[in-house]
PDB file of N, CA and C in Angstrom:
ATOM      1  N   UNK A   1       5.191 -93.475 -32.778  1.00  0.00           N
ATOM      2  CA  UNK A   1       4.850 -94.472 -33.770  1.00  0.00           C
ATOM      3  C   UNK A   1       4.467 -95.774 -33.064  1.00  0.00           C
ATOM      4  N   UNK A   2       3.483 -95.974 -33.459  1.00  0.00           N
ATOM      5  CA  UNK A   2       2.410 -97.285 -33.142  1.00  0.00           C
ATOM      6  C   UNK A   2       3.433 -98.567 -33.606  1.00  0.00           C
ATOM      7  N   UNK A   3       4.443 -99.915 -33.048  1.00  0.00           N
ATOM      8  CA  UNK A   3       4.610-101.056 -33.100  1.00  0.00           C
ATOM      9  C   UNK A   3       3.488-102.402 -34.459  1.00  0.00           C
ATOM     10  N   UNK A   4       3.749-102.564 -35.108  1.00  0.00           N
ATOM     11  CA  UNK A   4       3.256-103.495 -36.046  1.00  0.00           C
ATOM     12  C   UNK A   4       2.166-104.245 -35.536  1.00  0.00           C
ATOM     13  N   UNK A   5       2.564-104.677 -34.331  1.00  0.00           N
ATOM     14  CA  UNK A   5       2.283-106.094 -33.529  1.00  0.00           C
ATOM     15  C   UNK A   5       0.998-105.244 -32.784  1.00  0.00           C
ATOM     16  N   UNK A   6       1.344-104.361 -31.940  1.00  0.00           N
ATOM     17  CA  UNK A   6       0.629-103.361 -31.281  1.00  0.00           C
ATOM     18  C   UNK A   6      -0.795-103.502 -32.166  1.00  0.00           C
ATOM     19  N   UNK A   7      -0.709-102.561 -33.682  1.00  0.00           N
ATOM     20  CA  UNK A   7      -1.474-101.965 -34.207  1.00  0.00           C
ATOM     21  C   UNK A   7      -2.962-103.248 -34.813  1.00  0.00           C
ATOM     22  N   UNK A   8      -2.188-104.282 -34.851  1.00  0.00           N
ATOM     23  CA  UNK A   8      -2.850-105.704 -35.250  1.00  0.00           C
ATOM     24  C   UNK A   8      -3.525-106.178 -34.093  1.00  0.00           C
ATOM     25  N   UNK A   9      -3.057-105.739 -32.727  1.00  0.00           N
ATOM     26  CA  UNK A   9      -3.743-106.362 -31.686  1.00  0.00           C
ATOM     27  C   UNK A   9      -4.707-105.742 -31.510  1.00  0.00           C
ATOM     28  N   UNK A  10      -5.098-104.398 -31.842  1.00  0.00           N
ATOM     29  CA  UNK A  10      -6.181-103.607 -31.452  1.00  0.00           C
ATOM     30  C   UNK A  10      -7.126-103.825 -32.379  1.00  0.00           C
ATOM     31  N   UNK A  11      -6.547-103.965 -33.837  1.00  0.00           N
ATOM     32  CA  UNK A  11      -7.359-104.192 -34.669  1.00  0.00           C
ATOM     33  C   UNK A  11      -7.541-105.269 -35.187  1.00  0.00           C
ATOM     34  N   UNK A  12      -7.530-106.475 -34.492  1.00  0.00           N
ATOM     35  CA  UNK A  12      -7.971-107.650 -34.831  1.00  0.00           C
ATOM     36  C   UNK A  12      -9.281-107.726 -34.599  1.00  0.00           C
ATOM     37  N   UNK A  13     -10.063-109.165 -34.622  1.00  0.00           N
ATOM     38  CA  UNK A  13     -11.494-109.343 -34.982  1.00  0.00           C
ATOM     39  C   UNK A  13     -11.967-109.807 -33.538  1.00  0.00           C
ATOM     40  N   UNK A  14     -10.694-110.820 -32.499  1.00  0.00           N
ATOM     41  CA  UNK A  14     -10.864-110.576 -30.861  1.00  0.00           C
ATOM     42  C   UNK A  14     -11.503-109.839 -30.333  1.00  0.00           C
ATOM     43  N   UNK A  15     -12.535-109.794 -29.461  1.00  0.00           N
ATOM     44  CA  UNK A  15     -12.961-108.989 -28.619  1.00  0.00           C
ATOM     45  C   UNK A  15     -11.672-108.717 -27.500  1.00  0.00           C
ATOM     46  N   UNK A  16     -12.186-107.508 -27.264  1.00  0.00           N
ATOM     47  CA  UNK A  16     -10.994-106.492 -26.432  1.00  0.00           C
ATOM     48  C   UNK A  16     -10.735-107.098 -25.226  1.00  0.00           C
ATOM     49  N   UNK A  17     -11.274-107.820 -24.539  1.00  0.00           N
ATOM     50  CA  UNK A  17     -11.069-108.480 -23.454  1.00  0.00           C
ATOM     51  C   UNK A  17      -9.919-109.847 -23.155  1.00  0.00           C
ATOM     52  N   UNK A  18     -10.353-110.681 -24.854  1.00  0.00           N
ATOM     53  CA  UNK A  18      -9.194-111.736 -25.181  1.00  0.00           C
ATOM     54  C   UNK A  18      -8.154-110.666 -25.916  1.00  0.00           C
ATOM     55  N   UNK A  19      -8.106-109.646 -25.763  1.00  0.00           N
ATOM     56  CA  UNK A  19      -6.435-109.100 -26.577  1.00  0.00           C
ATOM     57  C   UNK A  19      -5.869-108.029 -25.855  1.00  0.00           C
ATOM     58  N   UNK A  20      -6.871-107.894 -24.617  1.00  0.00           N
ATOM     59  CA  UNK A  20      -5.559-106.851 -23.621  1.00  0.00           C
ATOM     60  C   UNK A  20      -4.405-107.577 -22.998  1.00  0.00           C
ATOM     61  N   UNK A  21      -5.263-108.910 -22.523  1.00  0.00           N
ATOM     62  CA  UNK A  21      -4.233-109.759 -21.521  1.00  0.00           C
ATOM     63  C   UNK A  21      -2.831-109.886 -22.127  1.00  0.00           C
ATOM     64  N   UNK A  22      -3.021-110.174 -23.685  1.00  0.00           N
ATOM     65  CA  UNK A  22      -1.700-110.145 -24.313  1.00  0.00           C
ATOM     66  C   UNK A  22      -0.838-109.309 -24.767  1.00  0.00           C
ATOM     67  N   UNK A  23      -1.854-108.181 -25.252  1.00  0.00           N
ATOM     68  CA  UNK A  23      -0.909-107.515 -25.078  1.00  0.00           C
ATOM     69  C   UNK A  23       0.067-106.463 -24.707  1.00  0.00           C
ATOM     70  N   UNK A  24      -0.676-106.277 -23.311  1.00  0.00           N
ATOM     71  CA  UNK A  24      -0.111-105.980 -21.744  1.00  0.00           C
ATOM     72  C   UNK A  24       1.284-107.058 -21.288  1.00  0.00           C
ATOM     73  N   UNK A  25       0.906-108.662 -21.864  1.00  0.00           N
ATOM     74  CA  UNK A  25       2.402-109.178 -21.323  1.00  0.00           C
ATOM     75  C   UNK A  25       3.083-108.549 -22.322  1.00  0.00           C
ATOM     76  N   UNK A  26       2.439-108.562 -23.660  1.00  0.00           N
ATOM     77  CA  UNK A  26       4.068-107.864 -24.732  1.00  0.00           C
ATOM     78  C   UNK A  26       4.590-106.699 -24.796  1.00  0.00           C
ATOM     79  N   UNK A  27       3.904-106.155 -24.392  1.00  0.00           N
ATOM     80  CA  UNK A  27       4.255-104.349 -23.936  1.00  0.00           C
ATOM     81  C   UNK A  27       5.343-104.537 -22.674  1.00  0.00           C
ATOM     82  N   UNK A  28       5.174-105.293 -21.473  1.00  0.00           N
ATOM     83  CA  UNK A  28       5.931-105.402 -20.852  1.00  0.00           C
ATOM     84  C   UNK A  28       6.766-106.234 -20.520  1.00  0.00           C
ATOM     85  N   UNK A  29       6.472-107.374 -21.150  1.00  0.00           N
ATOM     86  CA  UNK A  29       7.741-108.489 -21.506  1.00  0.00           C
ATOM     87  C   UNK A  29       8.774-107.643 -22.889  1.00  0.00           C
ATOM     88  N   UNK A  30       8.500-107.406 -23.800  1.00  0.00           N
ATOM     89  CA  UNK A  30       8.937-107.158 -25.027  1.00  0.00           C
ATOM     90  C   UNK A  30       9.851-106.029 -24.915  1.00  0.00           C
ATOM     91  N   UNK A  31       8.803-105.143 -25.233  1.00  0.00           N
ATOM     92  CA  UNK A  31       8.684-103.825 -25.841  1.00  0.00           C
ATOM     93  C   UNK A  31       9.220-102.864 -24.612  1.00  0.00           C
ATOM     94  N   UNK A  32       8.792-102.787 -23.600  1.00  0.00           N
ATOM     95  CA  UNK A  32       9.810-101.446 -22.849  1.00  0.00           C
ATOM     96  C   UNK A  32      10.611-102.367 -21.607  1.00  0.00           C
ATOM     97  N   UNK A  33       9.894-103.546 -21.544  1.00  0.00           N
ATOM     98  CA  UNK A  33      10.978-104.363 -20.772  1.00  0.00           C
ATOM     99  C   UNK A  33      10.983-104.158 -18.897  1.00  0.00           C
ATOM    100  N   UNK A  34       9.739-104.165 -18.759  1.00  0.00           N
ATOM    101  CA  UNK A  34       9.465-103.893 -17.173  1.00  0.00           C
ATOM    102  C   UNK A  34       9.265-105.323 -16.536  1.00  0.00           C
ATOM    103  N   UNK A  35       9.180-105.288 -15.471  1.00  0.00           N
ATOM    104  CA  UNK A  35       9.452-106.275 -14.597  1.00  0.00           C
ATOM    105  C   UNK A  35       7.530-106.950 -14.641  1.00  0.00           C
ATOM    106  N   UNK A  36       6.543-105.896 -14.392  1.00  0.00           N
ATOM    107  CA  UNK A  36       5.728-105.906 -14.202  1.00  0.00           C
ATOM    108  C   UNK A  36       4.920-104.918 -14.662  1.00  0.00           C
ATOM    109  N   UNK A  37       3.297-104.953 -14.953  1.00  0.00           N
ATOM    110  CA  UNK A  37       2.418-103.547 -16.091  1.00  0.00           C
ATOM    111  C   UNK A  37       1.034-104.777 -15.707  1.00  0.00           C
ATOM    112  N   UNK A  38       0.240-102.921 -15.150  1.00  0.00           N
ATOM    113  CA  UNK A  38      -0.893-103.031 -15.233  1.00  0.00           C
ATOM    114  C   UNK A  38      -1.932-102.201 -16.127  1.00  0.00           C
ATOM    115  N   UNK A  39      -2.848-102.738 -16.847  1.00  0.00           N
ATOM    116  CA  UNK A  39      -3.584-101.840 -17.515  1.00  0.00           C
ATOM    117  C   UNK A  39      -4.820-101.976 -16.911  1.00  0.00           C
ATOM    118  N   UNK A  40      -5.396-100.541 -16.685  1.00  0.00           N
ATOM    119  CA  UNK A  40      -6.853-100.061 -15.967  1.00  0.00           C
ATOM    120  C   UNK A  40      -6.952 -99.238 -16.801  1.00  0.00           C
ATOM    121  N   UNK A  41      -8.668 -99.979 -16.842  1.00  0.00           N
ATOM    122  CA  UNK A  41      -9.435 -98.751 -17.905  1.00  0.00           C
ATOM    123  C   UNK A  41     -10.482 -98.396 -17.089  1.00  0.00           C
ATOM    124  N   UNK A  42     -10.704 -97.062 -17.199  1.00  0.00           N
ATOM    125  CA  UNK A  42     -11.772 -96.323 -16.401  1.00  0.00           C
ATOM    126  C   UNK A  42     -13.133 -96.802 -16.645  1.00  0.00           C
ATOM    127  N   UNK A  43     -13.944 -97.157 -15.505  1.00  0.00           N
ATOM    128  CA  UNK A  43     -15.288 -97.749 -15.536  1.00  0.00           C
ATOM    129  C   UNK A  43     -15.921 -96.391 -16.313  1.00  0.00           C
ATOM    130  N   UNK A  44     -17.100 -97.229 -16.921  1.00  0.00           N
ATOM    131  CA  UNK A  44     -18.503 -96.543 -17.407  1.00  0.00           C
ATOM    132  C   UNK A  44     -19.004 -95.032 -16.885  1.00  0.00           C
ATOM    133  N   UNK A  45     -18.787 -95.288 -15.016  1.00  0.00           N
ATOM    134  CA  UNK A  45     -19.754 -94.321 -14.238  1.00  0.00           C
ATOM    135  C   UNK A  45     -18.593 -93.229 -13.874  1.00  0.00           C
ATOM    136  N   UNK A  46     -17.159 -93.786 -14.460  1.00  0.00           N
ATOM    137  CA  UNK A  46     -16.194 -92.694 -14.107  1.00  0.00           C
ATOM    138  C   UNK A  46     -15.299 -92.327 -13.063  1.00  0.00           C
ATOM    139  N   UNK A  47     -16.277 -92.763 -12.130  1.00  0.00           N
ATOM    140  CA  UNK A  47     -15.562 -93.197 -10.857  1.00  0.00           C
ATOM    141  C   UNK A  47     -14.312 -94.287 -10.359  1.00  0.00           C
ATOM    142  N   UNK A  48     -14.230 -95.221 -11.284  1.00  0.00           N
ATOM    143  CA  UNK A  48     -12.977 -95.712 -10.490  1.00  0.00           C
ATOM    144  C   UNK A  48     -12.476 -96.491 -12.132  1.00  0.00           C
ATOM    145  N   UNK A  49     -11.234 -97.548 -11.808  1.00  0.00           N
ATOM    146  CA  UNK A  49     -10.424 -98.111 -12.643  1.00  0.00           C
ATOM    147  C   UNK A  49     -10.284 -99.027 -12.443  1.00  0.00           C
ATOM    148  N   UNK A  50     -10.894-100.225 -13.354  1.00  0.00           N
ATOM    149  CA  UNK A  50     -10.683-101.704 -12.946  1.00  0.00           C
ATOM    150  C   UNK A  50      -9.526-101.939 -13.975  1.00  0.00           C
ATOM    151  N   UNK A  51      -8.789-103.423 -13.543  1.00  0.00           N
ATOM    152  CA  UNK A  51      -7.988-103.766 -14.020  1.00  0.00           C
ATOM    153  C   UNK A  51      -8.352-105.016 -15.185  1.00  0.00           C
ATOM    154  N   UNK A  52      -7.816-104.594 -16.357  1.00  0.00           N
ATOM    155  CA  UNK A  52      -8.276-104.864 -17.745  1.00  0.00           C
ATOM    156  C   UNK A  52      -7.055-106.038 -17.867  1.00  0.00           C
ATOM    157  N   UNK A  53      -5.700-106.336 -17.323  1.00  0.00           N
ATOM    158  CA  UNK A  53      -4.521-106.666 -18.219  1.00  0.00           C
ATOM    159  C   UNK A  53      -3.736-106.720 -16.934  1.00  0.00           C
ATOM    160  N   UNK A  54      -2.653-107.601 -16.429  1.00  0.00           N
ATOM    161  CA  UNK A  54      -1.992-107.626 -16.032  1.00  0.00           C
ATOM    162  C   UNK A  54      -0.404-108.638 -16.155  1.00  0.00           C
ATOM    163  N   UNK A  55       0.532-108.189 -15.576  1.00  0.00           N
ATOM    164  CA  UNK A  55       1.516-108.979 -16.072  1.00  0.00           C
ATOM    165  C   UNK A  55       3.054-108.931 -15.335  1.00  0.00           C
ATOM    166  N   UNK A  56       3.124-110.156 -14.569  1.00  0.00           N
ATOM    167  CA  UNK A  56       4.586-110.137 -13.373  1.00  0.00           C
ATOM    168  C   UNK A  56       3.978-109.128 -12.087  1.00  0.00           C
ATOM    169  N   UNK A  57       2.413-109.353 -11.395  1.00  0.00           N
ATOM    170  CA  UNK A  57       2.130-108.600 -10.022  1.00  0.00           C
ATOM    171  C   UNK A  57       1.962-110.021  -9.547  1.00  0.00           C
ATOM    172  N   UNK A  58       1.460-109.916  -8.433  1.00  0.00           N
ATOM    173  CA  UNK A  58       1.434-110.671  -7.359  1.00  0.00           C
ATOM    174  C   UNK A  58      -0.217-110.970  -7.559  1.00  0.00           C
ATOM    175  N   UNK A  59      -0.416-112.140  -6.671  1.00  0.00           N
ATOM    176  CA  UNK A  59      -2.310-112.553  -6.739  1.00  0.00           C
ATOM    177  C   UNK A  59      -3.279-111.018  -5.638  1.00  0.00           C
ATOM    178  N   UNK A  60      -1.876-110.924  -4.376  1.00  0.00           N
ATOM    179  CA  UNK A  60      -2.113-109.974  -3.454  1.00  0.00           C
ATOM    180  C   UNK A  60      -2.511-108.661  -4.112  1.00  0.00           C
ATOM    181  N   UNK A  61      -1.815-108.178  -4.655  1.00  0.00           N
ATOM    182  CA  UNK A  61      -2.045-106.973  -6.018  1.00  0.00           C
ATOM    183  C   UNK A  61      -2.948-107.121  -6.342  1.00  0.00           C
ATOM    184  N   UNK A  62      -3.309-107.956  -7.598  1.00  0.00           N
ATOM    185  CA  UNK A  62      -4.716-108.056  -7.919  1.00  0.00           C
ATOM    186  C   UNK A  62      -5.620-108.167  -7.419  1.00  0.00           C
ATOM    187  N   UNK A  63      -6.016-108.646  -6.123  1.00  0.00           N
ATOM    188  CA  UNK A  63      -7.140-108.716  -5.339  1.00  0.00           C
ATOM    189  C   UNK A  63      -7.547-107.812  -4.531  1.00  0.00           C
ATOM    190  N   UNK A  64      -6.491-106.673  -4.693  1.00  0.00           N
ATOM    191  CA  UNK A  64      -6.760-105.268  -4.534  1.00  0.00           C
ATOM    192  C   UNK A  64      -8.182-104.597  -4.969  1.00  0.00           C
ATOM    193  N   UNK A  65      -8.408-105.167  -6.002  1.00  0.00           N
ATOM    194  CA  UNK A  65      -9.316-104.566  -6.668  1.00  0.00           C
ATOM    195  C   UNK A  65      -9.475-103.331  -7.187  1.00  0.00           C
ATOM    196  N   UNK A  66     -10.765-102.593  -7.845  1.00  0.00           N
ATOM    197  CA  UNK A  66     -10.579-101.581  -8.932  1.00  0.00           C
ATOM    198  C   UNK A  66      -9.848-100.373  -7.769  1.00  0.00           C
ATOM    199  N   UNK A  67      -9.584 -98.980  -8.527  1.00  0.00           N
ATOM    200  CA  UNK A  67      -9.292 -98.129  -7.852  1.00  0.00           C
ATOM    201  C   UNK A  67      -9.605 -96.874  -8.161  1.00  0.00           C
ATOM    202  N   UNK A  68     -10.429 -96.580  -6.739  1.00  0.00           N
ATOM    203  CA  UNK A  68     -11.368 -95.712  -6.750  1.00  0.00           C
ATOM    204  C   UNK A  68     -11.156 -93.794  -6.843  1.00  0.00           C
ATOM    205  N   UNK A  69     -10.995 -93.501  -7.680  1.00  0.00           N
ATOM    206  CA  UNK A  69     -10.518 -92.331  -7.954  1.00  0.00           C
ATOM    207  C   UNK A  69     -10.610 -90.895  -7.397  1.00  0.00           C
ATOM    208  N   UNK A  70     -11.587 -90.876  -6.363  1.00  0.00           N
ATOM    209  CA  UNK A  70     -11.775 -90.107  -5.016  1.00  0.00           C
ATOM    210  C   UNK A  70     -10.621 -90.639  -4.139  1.00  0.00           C
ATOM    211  N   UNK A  71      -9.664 -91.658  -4.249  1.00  0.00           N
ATOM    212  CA  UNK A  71      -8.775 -91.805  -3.458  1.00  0.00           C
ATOM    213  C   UNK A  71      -7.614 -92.226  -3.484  1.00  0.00           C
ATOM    214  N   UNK A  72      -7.409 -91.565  -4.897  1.00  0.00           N
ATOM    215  CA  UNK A  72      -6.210 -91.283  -5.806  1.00  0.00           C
ATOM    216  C   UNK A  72      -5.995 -90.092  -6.709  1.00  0.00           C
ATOM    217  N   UNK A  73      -5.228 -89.130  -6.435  1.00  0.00           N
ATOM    218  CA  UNK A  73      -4.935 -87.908  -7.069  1.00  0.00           C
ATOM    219  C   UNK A  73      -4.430 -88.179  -7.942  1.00  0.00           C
ATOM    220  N   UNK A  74      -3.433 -88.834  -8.024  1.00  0.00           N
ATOM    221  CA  UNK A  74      -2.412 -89.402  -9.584  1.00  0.00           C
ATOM    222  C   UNK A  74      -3.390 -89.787 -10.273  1.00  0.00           C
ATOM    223  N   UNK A  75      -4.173 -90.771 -10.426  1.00  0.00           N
ATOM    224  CA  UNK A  75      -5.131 -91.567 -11.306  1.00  0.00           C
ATOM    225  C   UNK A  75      -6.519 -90.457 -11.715  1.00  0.00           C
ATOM    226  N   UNK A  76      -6.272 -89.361 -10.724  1.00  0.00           N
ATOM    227  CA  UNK A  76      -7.606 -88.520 -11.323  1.00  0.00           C
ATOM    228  C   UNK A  76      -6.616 -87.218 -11.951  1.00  0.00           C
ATOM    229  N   UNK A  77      -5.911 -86.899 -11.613  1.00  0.00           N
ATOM    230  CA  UNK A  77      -4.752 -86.210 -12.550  1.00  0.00           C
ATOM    231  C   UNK A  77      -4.446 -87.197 -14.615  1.00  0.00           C
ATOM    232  N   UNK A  78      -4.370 -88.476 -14.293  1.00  0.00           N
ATOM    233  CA  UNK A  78      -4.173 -88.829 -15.699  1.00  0.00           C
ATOM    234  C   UNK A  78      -5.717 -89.217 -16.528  1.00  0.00           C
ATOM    235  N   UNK A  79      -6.578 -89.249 -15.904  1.00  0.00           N
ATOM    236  CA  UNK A  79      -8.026 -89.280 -16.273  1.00  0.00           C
ATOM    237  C   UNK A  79      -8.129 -87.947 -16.377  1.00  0.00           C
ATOM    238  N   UNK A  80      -7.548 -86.722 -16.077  1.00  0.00           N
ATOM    239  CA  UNK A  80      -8.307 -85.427 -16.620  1.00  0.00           C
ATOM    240  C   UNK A  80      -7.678 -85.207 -17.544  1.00  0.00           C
ATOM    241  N   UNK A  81      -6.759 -85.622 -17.766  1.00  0.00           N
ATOM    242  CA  UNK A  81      -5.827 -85.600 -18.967  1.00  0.00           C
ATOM    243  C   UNK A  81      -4.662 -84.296 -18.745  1.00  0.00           C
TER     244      UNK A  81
END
């Protein structure tokens, strides 16, 4: 079951870009209570996962940049579903 707050953030009139940032912190400030949560959504061409949302990483982390899925088994394991 989909959260109230959740279901309003997706379906608000925001473009998706002003309503991940938030609510990626409330998913992981709030709601399951992690220290830190990143959300990557799979690029266009399929190949890799940029980061959409982040919340409690480091600047070092993020400047990691996207991640390229020829060089990650986990991340091409949850992209095949």
């Amino acid at each position: 079951m989909t959260p109230d707050w959740c279901q309003h953030s997706l379906v608000d009139e925001k473009a998706l870009d002003e309503s991940l940032p938030s609510l990626g912190s409330q998913v992981a400030a709030g709601t399951v209570g992690f220290k830190a949560c990143s959300l990557r959504l799979l690029a266009p061409a399929g190949n890799h996962l940029r980061q959409a949302a982040v919340y409690g990483l480091s600047r070092a982390y993020m400047a990691k940049g996207p991640v390229k899925l020829e060089h990650s088994p986990i991340d091409r394991l949850v992209v095949a579903g």
